[in-house]
Protein backbone atom coordinates (compact mmCIF):
# COMPACT_ATOMS: atom_id res chain seq x y z
CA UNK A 1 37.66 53.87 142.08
CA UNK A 2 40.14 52.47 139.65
CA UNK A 3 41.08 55.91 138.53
CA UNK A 4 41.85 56.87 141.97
CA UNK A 5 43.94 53.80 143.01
CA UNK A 6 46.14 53.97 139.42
CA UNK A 7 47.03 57.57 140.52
CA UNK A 8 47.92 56.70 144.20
CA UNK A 9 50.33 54.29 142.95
CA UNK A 10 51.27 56.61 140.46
CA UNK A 11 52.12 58.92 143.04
CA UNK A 12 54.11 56.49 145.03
CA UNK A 13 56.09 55.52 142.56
CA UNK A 14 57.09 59.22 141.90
CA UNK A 15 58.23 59.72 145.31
CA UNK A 16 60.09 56.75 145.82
CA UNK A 17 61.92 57.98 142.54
CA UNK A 18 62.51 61.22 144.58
CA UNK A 19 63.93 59.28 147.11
CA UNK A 20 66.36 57.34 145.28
CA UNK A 21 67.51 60.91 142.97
CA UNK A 22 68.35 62.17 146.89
CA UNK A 23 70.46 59.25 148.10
CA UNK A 24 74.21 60.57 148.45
CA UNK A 25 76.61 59.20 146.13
CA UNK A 26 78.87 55.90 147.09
CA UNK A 27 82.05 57.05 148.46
CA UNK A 28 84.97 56.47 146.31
CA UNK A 29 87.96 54.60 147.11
CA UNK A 30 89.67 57.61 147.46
CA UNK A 31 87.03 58.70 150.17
CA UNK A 32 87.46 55.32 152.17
CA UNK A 33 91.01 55.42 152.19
CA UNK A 34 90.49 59.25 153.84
CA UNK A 35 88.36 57.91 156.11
CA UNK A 36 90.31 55.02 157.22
CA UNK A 37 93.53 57.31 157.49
CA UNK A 38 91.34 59.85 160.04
CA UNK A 39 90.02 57.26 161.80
CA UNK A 40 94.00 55.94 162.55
CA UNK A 41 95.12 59.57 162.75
CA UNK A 42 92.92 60.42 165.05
CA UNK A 43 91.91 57.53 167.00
CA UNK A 44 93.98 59.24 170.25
CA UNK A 45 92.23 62.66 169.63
CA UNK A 46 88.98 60.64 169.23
CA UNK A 47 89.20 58.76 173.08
CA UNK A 48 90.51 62.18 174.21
CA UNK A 49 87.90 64.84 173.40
CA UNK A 50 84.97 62.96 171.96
CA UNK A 51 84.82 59.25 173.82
CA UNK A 52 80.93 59.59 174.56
CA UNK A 53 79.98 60.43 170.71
CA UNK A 54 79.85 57.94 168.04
CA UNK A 55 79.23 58.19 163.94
CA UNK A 56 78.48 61.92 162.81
CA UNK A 57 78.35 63.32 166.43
CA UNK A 58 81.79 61.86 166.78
CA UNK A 59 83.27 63.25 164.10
CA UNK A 60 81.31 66.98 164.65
CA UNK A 61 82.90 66.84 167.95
CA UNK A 62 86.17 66.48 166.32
CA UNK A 63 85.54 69.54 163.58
CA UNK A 64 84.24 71.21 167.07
CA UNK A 65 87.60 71.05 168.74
CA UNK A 66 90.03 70.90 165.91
CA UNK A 67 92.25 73.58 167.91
CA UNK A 68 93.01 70.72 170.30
CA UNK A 69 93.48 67.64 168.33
CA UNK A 70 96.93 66.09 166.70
CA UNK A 71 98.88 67.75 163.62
CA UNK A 72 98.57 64.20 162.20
CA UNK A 73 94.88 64.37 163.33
CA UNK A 74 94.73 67.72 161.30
CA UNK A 75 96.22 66.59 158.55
CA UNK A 76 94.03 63.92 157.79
CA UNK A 77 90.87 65.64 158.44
CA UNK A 78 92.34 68.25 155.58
CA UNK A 79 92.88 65.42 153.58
CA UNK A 80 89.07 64.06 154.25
CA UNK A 81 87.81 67.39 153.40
CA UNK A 82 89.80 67.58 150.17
CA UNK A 83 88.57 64.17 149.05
CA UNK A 84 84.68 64.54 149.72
CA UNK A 85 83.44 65.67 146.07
CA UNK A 86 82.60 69.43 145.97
CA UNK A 87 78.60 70.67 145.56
CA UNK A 88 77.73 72.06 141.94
């Protein structure tokens, strides 16, 4: 019985180290700064198109109609993209 409880918790402790290995990076400062510049940039844009989304649907619904929103909204959403760190 002992045997079998030392490898549950074994096995727990595995996957919670799998979890942490999976957490996305902090964003840098250079990141924020994006962020906080899109969020300015495009706070019009944002009222505008997307006023019923919030968080990640908010700012899909802003990649969704990038054709509509402001050349300063476009500019710092290239400027976002640019500063997210690029998969291996």
């Amino acid at each position: 019985m002992k045997l079998a409880s030392l490898a549950l918790v074994a096995a727990a402790l595995m996957a919670a180290e799998c979890i942490q290995a999976q957490a996305p990076p902090a964003p840098t400062p250079e990141m924020q700064a994006a962020r906080e510049a899109m969020r300015k940039a495009c706070g019009d844009d944002m009222k505008k198109l997307c006023a019923d989304k919030t968080g990640r649907e908010a700012a899909q619904c802003l990649r969704a109609n990038a054709d509509k929103v402001s050349p300063d909204c476009k500019d710092a959403m290239a400027k976002l993209r640019s500063s997210q760190p690029q998969p291996h």
